[in-house]
PDB file of N, CA and C in Angstrom:
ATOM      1  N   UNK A   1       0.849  -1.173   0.000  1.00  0.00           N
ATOM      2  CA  UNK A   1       0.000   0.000   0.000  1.00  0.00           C
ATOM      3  C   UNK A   1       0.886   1.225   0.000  1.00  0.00           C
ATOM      4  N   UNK A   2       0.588   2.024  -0.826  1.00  0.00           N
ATOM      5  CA  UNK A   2       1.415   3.428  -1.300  1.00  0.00           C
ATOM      6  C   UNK A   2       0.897   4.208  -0.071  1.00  0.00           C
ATOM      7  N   UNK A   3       2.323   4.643   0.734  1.00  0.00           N
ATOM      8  CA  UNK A   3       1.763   5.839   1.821  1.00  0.00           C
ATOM      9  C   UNK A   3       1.537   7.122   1.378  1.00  0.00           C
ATOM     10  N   UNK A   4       0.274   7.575   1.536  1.00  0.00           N
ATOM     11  CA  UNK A   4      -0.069   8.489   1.488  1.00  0.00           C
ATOM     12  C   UNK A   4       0.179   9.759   2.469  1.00  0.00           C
ATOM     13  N   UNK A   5       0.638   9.912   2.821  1.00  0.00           N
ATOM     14  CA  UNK A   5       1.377  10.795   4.151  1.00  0.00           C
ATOM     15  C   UNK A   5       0.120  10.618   5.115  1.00  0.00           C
ATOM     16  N   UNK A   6      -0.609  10.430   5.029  1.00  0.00           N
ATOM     17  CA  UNK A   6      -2.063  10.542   6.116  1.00  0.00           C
ATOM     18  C   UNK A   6      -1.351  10.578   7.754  1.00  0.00           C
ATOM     19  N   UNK A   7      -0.344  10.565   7.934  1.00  0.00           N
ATOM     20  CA  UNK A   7       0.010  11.176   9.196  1.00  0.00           C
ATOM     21  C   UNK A   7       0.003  12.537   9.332  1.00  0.00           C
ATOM     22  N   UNK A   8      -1.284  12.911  10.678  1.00  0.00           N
ATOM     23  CA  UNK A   8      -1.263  14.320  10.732  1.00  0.00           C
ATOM     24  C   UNK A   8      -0.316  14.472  11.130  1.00  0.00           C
ATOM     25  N   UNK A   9       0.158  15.964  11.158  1.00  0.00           N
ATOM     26  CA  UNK A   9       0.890  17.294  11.326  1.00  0.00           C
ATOM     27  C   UNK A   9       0.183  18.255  12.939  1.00  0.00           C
ATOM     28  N   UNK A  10      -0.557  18.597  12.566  1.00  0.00           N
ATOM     29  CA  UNK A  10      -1.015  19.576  13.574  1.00  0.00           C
ATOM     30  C   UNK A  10      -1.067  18.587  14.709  1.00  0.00           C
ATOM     31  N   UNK A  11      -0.694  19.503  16.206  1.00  0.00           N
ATOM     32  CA  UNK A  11      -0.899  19.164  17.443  1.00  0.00           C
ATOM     33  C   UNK A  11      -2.262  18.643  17.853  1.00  0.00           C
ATOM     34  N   UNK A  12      -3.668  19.403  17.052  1.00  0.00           N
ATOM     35  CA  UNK A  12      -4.503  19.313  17.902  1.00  0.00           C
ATOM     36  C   UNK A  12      -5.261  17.973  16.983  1.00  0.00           C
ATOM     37  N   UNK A  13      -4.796  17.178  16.223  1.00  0.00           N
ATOM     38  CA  UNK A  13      -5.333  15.622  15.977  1.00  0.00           C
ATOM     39  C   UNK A  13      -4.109  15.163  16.169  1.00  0.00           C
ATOM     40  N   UNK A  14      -3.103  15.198  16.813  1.00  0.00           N
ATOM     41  CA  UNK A  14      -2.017  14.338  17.513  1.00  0.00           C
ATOM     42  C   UNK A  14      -2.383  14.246  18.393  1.00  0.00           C
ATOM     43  N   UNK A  15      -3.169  15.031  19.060  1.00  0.00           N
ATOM     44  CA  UNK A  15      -3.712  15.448  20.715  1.00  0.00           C
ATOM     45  C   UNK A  15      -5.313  14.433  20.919  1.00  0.00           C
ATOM     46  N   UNK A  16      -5.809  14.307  20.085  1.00  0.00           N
ATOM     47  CA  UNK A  16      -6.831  13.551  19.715  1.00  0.00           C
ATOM     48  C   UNK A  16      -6.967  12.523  19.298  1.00  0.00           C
ATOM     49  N   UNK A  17      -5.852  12.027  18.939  1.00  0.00           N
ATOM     50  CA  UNK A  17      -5.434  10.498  18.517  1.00  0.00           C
ATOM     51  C   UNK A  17      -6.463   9.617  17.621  1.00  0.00           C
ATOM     52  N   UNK A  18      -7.376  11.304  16.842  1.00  0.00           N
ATOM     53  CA  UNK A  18      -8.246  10.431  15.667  1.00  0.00           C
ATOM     54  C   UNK A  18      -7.853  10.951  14.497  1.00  0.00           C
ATOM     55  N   UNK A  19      -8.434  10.082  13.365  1.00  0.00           N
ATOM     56  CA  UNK A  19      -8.292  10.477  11.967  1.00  0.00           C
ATOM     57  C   UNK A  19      -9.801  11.528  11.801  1.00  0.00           C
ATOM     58  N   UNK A  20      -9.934  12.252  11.342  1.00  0.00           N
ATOM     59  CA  UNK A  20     -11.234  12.935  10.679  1.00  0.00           C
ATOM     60  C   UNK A  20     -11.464  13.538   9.688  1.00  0.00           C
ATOM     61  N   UNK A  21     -12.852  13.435   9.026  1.00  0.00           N
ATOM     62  CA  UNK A  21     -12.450  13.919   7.513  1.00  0.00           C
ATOM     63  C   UNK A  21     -11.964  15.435   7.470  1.00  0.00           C
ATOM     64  N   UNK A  22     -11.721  16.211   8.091  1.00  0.00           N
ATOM     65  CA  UNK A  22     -11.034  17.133   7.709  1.00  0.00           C
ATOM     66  C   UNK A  22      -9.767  17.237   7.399  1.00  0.00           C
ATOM     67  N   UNK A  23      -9.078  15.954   8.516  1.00  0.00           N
ATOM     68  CA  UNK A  23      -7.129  15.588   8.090  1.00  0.00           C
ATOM     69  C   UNK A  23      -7.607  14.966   6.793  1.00  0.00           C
ATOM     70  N   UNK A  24      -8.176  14.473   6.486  1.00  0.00           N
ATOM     71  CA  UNK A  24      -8.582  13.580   5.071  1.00  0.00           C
ATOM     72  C   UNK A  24      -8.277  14.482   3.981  1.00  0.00           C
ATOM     73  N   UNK A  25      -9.253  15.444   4.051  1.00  0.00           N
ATOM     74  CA  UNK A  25      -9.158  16.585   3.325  1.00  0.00           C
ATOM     75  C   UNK A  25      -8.581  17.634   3.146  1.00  0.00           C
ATOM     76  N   UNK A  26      -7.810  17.609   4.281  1.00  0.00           N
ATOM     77  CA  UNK A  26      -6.248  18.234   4.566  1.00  0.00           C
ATOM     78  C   UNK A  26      -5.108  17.397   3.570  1.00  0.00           C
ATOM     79  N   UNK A  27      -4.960  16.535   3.921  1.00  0.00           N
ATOM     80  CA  UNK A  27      -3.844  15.632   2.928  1.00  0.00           C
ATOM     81  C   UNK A  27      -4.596  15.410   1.678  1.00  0.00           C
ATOM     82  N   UNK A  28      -5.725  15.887   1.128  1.00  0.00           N
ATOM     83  CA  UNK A  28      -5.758  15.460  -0.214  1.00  0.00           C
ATOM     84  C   UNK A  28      -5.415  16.638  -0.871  1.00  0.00           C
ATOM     85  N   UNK A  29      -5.751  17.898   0.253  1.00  0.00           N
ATOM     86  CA  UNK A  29      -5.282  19.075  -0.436  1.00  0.00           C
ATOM     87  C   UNK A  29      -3.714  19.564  -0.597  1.00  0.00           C
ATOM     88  N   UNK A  30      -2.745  18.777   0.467  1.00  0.00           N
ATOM     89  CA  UNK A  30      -1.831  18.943   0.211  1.00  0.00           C
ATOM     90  C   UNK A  30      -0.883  18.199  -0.902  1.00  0.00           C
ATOM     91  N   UNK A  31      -1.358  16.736  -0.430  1.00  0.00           N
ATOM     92  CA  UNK A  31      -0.524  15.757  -1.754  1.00  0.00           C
ATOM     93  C   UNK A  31      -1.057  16.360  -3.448  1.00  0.00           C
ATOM     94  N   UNK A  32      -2.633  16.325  -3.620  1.00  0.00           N
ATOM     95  CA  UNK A  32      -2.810  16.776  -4.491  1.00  0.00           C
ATOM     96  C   UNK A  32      -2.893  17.973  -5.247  1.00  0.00           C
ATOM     97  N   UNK A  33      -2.925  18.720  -4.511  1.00  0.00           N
ATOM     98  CA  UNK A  33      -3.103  20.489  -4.674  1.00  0.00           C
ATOM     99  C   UNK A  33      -4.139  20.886  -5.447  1.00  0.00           C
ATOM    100  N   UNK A  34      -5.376  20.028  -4.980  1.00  0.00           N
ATOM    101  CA  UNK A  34      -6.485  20.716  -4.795  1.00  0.00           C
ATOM    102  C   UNK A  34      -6.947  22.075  -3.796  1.00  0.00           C
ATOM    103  N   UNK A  35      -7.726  22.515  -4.265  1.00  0.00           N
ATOM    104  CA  UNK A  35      -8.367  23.691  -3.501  1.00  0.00           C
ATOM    105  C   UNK A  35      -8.985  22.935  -1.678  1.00  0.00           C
ATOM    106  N   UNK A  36      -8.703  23.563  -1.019  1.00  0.00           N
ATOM    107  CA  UNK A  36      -9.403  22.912   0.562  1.00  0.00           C
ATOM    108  C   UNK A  36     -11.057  22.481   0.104  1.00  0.00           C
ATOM    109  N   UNK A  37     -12.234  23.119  -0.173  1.00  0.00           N
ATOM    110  CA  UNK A  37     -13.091  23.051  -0.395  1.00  0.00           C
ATOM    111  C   UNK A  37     -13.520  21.741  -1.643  1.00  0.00           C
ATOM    112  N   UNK A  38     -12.334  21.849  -2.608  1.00  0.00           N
ATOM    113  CA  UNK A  38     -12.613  20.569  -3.520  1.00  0.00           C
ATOM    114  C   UNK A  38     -12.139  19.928  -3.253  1.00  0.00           C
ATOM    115  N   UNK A  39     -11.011  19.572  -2.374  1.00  0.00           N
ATOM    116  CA  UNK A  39     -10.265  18.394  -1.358  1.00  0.00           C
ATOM    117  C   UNK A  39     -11.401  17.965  -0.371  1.00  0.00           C
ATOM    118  N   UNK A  40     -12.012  18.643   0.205  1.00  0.00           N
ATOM    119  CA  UNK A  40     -13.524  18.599   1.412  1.00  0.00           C
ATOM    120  C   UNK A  40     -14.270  17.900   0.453  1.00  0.00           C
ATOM    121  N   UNK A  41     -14.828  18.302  -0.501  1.00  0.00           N
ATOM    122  CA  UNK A  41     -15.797  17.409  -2.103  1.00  0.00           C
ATOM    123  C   UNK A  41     -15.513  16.057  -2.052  1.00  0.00           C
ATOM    124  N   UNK A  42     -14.020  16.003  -2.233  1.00  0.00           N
ATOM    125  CA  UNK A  42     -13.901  14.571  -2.860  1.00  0.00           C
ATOM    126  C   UNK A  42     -13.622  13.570  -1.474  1.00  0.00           C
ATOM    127  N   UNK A  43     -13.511  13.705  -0.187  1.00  0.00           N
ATOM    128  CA  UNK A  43     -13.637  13.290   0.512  1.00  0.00           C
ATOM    129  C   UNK A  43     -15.246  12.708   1.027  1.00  0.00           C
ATOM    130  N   UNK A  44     -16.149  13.729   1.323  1.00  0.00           N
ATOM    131  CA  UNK A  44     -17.366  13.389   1.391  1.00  0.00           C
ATOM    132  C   UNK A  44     -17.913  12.607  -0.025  1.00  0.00           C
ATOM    133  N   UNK A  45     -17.437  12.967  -1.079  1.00  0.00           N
ATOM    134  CA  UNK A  45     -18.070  12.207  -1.545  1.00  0.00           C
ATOM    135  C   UNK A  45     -17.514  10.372  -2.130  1.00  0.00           C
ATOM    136  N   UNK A  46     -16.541  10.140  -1.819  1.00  0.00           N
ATOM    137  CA  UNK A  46     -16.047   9.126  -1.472  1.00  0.00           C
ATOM    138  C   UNK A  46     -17.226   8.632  -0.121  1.00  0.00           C
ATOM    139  N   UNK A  47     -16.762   8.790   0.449  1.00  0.00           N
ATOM    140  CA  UNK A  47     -17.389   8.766   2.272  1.00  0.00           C
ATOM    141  C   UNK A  47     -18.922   8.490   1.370  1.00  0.00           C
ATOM    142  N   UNK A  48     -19.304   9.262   0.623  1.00  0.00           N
ATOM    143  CA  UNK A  48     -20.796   8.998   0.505  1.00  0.00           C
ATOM    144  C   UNK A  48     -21.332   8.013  -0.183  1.00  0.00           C
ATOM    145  N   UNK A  49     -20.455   7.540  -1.146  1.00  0.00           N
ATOM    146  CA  UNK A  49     -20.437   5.998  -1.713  1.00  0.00           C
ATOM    147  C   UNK A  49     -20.443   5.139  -1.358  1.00  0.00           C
ATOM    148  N   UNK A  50     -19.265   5.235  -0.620  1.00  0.00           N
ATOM    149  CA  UNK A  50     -18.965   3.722   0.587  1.00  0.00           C
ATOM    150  C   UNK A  50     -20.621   3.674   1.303  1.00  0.00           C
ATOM    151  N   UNK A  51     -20.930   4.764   1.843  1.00  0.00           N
ATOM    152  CA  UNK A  51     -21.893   4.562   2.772  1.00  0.00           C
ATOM    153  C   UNK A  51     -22.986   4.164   1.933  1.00  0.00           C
ATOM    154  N   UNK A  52     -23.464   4.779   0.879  1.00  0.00           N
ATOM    155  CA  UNK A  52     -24.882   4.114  -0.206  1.00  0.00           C
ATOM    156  C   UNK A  52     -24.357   2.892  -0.544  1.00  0.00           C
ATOM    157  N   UNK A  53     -23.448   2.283  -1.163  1.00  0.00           N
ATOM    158  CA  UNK A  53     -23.067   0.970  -1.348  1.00  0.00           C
ATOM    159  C   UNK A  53     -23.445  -0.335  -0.142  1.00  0.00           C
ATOM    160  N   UNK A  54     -22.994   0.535   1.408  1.00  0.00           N
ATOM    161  CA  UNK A  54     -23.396  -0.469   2.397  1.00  0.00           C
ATOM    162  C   UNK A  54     -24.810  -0.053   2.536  1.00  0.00           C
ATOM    163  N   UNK A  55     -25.465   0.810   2.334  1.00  0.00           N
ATOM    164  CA  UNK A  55     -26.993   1.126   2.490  1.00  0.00           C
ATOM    165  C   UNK A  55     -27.922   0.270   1.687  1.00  0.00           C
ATOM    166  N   UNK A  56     -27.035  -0.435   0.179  1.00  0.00           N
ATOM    167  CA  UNK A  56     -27.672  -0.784  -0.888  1.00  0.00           C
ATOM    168  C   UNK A  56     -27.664  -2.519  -0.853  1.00  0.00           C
ATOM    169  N   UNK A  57     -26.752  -2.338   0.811  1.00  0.00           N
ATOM    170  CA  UNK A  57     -26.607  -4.522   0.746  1.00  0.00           C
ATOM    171  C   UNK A  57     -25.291  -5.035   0.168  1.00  0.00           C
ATOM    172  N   UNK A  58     -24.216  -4.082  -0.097  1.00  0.00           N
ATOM    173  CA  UNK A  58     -22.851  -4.821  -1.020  1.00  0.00           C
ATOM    174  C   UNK A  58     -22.479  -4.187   0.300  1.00  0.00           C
ATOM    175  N   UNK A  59     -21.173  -5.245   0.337  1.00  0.00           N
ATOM    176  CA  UNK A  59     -19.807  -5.477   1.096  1.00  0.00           C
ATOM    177  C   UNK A  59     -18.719  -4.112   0.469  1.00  0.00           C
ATOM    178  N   UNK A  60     -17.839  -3.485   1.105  1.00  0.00           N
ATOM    179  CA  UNK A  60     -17.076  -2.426   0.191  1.00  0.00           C
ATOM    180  C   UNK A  60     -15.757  -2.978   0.683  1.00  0.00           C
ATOM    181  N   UNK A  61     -14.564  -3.370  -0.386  1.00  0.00           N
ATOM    182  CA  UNK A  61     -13.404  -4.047  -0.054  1.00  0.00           C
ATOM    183  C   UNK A  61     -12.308  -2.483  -0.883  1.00  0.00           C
ATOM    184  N   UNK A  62     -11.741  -2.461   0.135  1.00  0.00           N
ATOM    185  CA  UNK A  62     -10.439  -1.218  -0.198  1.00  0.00           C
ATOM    186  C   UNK A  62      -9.050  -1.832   0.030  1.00  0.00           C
ATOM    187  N   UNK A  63      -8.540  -1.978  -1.022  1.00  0.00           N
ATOM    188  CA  UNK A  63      -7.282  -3.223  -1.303  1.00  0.00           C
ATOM    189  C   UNK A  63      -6.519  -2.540  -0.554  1.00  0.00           C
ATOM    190  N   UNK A  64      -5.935  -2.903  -0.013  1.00  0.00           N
ATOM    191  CA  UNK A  64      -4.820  -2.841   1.340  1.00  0.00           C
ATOM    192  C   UNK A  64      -4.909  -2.309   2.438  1.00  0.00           C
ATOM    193  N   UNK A  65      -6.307  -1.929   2.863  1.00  0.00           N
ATOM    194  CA  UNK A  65      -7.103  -1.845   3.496  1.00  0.00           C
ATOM    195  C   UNK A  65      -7.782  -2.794   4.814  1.00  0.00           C
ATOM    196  N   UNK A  66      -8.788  -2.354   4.073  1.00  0.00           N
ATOM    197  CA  UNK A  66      -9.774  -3.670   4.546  1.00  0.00           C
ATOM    198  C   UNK A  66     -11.311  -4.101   3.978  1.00  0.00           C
ATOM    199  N   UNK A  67     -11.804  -4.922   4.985  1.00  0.00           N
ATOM    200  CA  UNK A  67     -12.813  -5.089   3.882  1.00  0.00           C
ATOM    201  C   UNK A  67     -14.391  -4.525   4.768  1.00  0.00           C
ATOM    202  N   UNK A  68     -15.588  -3.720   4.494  1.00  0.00           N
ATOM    203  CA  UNK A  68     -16.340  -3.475   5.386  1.00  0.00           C
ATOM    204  C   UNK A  68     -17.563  -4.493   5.123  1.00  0.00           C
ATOM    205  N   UNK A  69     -18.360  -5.294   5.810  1.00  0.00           N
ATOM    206  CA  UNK A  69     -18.847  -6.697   5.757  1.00  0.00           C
ATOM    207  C   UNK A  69     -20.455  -6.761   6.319  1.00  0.00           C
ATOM    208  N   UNK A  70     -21.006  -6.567   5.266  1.00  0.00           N
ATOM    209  CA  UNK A  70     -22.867  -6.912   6.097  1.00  0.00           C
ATOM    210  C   UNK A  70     -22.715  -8.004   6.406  1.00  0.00           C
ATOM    211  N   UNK A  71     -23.634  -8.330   7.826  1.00  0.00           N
ATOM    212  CA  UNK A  71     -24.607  -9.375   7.511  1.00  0.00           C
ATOM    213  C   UNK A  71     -25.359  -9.250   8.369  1.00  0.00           C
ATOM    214  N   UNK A  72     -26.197 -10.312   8.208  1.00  0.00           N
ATOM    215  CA  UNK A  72     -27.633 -10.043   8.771  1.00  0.00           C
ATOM    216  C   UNK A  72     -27.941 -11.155  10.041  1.00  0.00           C
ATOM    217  N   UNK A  73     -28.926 -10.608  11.094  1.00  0.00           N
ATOM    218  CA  UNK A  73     -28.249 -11.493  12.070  1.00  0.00           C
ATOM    219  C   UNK A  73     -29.719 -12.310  12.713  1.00  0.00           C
ATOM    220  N   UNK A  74     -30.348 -13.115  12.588  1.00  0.00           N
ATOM    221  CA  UNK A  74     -31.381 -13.721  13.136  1.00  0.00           C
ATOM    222  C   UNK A  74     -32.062 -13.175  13.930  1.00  0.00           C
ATOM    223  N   UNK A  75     -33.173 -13.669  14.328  1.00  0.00           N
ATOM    224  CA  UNK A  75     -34.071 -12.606  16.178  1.00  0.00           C
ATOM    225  C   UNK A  75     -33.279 -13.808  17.284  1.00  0.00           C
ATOM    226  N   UNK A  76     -32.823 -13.808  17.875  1.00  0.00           N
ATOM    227  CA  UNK A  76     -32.565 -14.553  19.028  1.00  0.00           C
ATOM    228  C   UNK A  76     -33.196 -13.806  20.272  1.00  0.00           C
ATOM    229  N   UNK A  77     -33.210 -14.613  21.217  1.00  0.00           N
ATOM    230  CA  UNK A  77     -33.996 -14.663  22.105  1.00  0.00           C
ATOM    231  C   UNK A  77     -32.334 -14.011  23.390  1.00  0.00           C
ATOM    232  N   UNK A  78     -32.620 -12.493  24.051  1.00  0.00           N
ATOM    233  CA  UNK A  78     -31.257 -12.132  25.259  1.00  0.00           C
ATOM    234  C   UNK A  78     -32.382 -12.237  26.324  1.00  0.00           C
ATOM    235  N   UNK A  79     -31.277 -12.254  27.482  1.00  0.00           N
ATOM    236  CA  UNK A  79     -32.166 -11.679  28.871  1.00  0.00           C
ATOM    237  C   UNK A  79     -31.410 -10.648  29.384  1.00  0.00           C
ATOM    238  N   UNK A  80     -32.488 -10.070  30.225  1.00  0.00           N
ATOM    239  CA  UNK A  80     -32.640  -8.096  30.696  1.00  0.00           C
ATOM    240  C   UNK A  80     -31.411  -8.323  31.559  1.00  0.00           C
ATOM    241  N   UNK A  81     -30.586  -7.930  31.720  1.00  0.00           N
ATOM    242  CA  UNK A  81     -29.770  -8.330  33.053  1.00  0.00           C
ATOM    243  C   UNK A  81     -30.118  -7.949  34.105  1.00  0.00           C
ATOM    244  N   UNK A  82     -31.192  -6.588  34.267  1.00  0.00           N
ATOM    245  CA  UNK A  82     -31.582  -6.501  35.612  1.00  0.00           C
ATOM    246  C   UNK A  82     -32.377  -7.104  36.291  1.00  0.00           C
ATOM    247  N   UNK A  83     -33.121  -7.725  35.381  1.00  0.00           N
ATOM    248  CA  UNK A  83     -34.313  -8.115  35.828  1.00  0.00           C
ATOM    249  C   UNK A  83     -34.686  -9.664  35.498  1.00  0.00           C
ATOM    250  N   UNK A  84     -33.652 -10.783  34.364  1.00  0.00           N
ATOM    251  CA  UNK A  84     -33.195 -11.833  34.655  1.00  0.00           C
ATOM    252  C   UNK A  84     -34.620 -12.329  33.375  1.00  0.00           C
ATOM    253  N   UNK A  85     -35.714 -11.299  33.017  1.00  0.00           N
ATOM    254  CA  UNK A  85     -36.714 -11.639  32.145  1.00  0.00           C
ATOM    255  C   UNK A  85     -36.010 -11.987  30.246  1.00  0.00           C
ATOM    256  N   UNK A  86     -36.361 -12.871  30.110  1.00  0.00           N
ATOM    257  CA  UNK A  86     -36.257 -13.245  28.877  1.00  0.00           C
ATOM    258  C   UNK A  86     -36.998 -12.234  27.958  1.00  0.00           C
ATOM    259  N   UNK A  87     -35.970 -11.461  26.896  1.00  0.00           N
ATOM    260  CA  UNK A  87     -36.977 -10.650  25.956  1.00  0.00           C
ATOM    261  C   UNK A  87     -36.224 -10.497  24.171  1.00  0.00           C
ATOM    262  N   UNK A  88     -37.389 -10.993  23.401  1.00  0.00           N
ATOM    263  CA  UNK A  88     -36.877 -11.554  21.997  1.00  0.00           C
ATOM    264  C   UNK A  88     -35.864 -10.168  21.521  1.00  0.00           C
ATOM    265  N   UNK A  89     -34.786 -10.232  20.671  1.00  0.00           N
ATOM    266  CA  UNK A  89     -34.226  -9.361  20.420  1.00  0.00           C
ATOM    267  C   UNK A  89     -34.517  -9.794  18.573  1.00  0.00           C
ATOM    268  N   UNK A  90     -34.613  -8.125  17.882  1.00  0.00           N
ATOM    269  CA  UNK A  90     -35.225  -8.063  16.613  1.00  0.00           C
ATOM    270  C   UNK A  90     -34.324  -8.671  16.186  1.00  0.00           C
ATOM    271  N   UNK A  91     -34.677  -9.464  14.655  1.00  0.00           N
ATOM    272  CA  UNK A  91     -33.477  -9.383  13.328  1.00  0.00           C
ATOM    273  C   UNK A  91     -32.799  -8.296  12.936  1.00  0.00           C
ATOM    274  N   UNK A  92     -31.073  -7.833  13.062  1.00  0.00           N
ATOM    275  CA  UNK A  92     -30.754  -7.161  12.741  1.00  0.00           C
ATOM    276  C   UNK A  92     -29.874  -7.195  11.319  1.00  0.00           C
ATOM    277  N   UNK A  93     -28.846  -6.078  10.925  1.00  0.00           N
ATOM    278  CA  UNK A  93     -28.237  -5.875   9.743  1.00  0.00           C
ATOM    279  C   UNK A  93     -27.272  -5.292  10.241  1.00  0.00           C
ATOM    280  N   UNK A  94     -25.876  -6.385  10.995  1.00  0.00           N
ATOM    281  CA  UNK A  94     -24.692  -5.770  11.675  1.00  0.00           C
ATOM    282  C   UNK A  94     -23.618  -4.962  10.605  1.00  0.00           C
ATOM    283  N   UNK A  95     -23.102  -4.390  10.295  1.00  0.00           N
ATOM    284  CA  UNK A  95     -21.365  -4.325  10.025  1.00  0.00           C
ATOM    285  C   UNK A  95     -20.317  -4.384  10.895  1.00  0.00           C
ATOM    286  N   UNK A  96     -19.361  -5.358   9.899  1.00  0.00           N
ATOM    287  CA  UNK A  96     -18.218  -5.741  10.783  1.00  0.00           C
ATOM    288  C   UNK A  96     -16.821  -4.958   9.508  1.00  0.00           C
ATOM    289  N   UNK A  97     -15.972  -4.533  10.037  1.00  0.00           N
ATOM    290  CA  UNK A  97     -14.937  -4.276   9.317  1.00  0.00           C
ATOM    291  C   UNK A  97     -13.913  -5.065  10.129  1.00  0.00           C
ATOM    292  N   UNK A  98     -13.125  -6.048   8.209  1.00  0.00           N
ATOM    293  CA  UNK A  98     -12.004  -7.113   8.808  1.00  0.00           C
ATOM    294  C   UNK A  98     -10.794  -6.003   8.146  1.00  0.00           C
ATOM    295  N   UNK A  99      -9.879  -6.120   8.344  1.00  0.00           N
ATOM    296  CA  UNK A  99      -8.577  -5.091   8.011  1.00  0.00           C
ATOM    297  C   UNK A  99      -7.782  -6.395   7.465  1.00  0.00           C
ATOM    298  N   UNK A 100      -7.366  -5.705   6.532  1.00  0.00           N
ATOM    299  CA  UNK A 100      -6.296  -6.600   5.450  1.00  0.00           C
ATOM    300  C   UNK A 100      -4.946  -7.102   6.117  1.00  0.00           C
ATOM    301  N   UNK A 101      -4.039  -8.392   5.382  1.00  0.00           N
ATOM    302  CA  UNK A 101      -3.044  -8.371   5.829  1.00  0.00           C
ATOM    303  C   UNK A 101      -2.341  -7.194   5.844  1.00  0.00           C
ATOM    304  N   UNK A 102      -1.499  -6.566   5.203  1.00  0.00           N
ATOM    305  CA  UNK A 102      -1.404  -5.474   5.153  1.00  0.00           C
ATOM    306  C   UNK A 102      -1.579  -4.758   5.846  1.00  0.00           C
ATOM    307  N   UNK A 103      -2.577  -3.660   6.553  1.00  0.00           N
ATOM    308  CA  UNK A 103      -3.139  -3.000   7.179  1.00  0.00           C
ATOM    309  C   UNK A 103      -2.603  -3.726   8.640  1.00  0.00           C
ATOM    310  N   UNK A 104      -2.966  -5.234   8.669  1.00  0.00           N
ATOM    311  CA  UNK A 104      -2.525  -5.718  10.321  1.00  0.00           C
ATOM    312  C   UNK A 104      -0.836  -5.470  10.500  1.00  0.00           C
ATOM    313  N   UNK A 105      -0.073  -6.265   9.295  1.00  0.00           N
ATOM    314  CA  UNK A 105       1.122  -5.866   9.254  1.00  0.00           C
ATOM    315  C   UNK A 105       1.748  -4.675   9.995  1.00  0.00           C
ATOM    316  N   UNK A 106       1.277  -3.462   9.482  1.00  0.00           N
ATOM    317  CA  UNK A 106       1.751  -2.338   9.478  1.00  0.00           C
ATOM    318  C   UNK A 106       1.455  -1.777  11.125  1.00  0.00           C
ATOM    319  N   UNK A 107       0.003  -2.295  11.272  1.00  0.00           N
ATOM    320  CA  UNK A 107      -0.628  -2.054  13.120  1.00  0.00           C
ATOM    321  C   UNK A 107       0.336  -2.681  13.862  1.00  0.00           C
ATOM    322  N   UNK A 108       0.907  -4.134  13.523  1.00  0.00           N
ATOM    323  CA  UNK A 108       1.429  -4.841  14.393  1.00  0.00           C
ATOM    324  C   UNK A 108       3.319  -4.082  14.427  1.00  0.00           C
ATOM    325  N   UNK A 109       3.569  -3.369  13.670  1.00  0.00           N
ATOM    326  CA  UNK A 109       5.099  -2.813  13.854  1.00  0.00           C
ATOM    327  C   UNK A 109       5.351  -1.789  15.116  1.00  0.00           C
TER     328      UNK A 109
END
């Protein structure tokens, strides 16, 4: 997987220890030298694909990555823990994201 510098810079998402689409759109504006606002574009709208694609029932696999994974999960029957009563829990539609070799590789250094 080609590094993309996606390591922030600024203190205050070093300080936060998250990624967000604004560093997103920060490094697309810098590697690419897009405008901030059309670097912001192509981020959300990436982001907005992935998300209609899993909205639409497909799996979304990002090669060296990982892979993001429907499935669908039966009604089984939990109990309340406070109260020890048995109560049916609906059929749901989980996502699971598995992370590539690759991706573990690089976590595990």
């Amino acid at each position: 997987m080609a590094d993309l510098g996606i390591a922030r810079i600024n203190n205050e998402a070093e300080a936060s220890n998250t990624l967000t689409r604004a560093d997103l759109a920060d490094v697309v504006h810098r590697k690419l030298g897009l405008s901030r606002a059309e670097s912001a574009n192509v981020v959300e709208r990436v982001l907005h694909y992935m998300c209609e694609s899993l909205a639409k029932g497909r799996n979304v696999k990002i090669s060296g990555f990982g892979t993001f994974i429907l499935r669908d999960k039966g009604q089984r029957i939990g109990r309340n823990p406070k109260t020890g009563i048995e109560v049916p829990i609906a059929p749901r539609r989980v996502m699971t994201f598995r992370a590539s070799q690759i991706m573990r590789d690089r976590i595990a250094r």
